[in-house]
C-alpha atoms as a PDB file:
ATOM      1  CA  UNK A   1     -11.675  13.178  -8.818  1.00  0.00           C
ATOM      2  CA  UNK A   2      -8.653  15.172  -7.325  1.00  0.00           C
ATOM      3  CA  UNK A   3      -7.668  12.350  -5.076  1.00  0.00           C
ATOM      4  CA  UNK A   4      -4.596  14.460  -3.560  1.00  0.00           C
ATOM      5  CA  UNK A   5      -6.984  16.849  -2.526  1.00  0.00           C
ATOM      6  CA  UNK A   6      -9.510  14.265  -1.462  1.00  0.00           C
ATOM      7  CA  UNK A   7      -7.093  12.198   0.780  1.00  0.00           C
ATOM      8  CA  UNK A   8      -5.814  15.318   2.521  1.00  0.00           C
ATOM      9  CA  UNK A   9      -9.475  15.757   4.030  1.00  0.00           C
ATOM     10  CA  UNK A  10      -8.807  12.778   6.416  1.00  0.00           C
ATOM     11  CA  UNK A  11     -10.338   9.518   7.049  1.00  0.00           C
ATOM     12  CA  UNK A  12     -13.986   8.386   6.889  1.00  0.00           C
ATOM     13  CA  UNK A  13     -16.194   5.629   6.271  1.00  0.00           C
ATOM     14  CA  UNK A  14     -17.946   7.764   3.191  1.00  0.00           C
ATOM     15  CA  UNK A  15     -14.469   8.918   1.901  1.00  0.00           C
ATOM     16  CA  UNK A  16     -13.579   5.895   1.618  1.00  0.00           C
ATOM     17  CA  UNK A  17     -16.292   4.273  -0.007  1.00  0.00           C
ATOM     18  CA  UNK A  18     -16.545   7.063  -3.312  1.00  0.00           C
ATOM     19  CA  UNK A  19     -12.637   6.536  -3.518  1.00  0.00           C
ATOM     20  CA  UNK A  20     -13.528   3.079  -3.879  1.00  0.00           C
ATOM     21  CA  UNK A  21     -16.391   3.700  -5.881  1.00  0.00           C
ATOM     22  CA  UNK A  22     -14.430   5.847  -8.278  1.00  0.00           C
ATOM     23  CA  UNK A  23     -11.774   3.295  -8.515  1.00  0.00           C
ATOM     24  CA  UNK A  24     -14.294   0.675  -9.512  1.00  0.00           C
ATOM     25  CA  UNK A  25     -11.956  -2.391 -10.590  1.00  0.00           C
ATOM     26  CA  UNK A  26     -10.201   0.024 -13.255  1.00  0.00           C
ATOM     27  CA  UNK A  27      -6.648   0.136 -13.878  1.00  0.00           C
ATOM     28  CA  UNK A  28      -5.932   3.584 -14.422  1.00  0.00           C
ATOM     29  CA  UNK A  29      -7.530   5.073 -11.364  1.00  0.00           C
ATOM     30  CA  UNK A  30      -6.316   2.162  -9.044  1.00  0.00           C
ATOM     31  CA  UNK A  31      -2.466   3.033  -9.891  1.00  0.00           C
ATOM     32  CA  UNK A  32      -3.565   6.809  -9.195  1.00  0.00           C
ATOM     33  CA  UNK A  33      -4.513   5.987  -6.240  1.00  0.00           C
ATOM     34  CA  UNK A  34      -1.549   3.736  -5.716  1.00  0.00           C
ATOM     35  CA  UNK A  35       0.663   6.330  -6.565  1.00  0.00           C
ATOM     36  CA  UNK A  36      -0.913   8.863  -4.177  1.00  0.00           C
ATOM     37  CA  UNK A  37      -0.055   6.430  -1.787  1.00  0.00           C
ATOM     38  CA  UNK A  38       3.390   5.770  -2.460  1.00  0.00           C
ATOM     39  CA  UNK A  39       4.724   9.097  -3.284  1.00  0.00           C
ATOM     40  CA  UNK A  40       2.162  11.123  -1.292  1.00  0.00           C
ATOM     41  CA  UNK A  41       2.542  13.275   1.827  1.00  0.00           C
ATOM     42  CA  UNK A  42       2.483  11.637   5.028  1.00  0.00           C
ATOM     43  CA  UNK A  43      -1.567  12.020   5.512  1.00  0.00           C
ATOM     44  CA  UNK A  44      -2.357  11.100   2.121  1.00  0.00           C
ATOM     45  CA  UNK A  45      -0.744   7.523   2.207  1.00  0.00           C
ATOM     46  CA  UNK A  46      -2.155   6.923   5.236  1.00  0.00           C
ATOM     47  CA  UNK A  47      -5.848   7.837   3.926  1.00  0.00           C
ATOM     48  CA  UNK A  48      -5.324   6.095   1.321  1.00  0.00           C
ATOM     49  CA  UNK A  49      -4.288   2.870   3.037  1.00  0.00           C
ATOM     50  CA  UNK A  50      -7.662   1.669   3.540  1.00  0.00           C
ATOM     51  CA  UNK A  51      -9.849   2.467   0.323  1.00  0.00           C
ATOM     52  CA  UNK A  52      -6.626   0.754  -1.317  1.00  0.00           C
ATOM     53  CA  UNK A  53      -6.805  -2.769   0.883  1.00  0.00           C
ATOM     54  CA  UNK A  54     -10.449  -2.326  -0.366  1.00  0.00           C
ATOM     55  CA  UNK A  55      -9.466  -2.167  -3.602  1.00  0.00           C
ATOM     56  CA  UNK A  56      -7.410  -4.975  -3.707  1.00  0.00           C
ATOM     57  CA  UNK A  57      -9.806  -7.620  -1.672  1.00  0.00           C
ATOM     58  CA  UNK A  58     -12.317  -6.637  -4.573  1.00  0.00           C
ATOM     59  CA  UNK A  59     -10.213  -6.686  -7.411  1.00  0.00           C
ATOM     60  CA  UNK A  60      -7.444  -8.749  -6.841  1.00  0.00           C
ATOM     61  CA  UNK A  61      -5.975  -8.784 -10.576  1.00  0.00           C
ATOM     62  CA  UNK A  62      -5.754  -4.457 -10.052  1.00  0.00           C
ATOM     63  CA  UNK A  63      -2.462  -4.835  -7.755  1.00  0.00           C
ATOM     64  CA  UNK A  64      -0.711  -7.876 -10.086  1.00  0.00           C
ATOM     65  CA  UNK A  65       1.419  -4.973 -12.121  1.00  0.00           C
ATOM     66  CA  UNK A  66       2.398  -3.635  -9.430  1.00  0.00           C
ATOM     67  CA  UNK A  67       3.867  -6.074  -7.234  1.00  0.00           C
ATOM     68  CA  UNK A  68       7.494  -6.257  -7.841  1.00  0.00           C
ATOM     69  CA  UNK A  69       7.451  -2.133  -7.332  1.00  0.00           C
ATOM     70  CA  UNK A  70       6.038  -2.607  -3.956  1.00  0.00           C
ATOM     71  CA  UNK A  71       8.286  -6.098  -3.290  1.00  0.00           C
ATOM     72  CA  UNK A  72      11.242  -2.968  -3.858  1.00  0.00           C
ATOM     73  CA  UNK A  73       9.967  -0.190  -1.565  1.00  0.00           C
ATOM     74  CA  UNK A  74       9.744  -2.635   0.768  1.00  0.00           C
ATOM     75  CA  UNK A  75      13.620  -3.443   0.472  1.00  0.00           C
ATOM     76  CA  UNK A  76      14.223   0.780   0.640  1.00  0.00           C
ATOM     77  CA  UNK A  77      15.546   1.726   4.176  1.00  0.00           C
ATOM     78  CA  UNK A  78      14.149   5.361   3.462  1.00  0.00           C
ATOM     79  CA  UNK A  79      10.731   3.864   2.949  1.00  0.00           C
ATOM     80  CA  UNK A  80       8.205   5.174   5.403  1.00  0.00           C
ATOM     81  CA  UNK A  81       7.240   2.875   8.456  1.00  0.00           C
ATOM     82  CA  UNK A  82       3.321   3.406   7.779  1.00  0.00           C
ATOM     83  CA  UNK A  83       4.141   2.634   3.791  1.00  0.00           C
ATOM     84  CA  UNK A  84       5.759  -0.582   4.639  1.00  0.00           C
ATOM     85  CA  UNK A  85       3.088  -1.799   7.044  1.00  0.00           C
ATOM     86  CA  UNK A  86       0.754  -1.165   4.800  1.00  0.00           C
ATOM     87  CA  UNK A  87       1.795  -2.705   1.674  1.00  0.00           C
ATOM     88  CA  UNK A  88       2.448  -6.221   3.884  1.00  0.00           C
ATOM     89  CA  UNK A  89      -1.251  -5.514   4.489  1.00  0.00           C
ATOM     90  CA  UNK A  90      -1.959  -5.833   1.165  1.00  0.00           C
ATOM     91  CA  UNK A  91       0.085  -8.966   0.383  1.00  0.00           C
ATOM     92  CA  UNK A  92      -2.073 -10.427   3.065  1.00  0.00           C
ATOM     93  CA  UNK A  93      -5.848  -9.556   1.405  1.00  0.00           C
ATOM     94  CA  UNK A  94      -4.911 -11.759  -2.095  1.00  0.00           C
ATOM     95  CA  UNK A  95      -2.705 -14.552  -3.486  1.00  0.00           C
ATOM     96  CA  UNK A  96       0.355 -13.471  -4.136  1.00  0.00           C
ATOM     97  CA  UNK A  97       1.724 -16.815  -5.080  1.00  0.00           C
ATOM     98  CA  UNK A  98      -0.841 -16.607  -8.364  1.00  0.00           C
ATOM     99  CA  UNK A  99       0.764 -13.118  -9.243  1.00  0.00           C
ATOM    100  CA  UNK A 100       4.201 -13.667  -8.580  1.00  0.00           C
ATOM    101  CA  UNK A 101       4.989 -17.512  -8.049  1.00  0.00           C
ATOM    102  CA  UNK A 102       8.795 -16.566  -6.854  1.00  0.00           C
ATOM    103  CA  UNK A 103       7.587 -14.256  -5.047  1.00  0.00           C
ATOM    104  CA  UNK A 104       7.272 -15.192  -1.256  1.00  0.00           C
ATOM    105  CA  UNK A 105      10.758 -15.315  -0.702  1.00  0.00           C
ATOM    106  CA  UNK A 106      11.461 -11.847  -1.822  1.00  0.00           C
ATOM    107  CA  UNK A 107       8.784  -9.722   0.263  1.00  0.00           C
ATOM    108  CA  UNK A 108      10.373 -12.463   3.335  1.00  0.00           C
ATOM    109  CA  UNK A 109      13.572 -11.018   2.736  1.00  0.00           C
ATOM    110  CA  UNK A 110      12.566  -7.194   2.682  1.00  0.00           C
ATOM    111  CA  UNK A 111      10.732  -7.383   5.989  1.00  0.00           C
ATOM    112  CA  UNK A 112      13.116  -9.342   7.544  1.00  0.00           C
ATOM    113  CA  UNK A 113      15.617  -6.430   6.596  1.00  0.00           C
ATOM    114  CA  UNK A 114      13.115  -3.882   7.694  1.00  0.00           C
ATOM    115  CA  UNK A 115      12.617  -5.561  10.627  1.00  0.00           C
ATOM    116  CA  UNK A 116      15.879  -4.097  12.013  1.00  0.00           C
ATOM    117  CA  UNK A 117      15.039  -0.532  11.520  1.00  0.00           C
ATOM    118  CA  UNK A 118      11.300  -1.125  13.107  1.00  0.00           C
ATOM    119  CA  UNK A 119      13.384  -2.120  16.298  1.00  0.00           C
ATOM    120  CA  UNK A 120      15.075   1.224  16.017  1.00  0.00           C
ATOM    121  CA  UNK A 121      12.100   3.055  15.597  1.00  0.00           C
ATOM    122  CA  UNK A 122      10.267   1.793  18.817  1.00  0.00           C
ATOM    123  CA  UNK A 123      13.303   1.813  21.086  1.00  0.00           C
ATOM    124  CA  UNK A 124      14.236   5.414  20.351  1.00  0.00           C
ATOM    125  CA  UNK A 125      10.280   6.596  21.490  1.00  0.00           C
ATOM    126  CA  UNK A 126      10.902   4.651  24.291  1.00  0.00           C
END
């Protein structure tokens, strides 16, 4: 599956599902699809927010290789708005303390210093 191509078709429920389906608890297609997300264009990371919380409620032990990457786009003050949201969504759907004992303190520290730029973000639409 061309998930590049697949993502830039938009959202649905069905999407969704056979990019979930394909993934199917293995490795190598779940940091694809990770990857699309992080280093995608803007309407591929945000397709494939969803299939990838999926992913991750289902098979927890999927995202554990990956966590300290995402702990450091999360520190990146060039990293997307919709990226960042969506990786704390992840870190809520599973137990990060199991995967990364230290952890906690880190991601708290990144979105705390995101937090700043958020503020930005909203008061210049405003």
């Amino acid at each position: 599956m061309d998930l590049k191509k697949r993502l830039e078709l938009g959202r649905s429920g069905t999407q969704t599902s056979e990019i979930v389906e394909y993934v199917s608890g293995k490795p190598k297609q779940f940091k694809e699809l990770l990857e699309v997300f992080m280093e995608g264009r803007y309407r591929q990371s945000q397709t494939a927010a969803m299939p990838l919380t999926i992913c991750v409620k289902q098979w927890p032990y999927l995202i554990d290789p990956h966590i300290k990457t995402l702990i450091k786009i999360l520190g990146h003050s060039s990293t997307p708005p919709a990226i960042v949201r969506n990786i704390i969504r992840l870190f809520q759907v599973f137990d990060i303390s199991k995967a990364l004992p230290r952890g906690r303190p880190q991601i708290f520290a990144s979105v705390i210093c995101w937090m700043p730029m958020r503020r930005l973000l909203f008061e210049s639409t405003l």
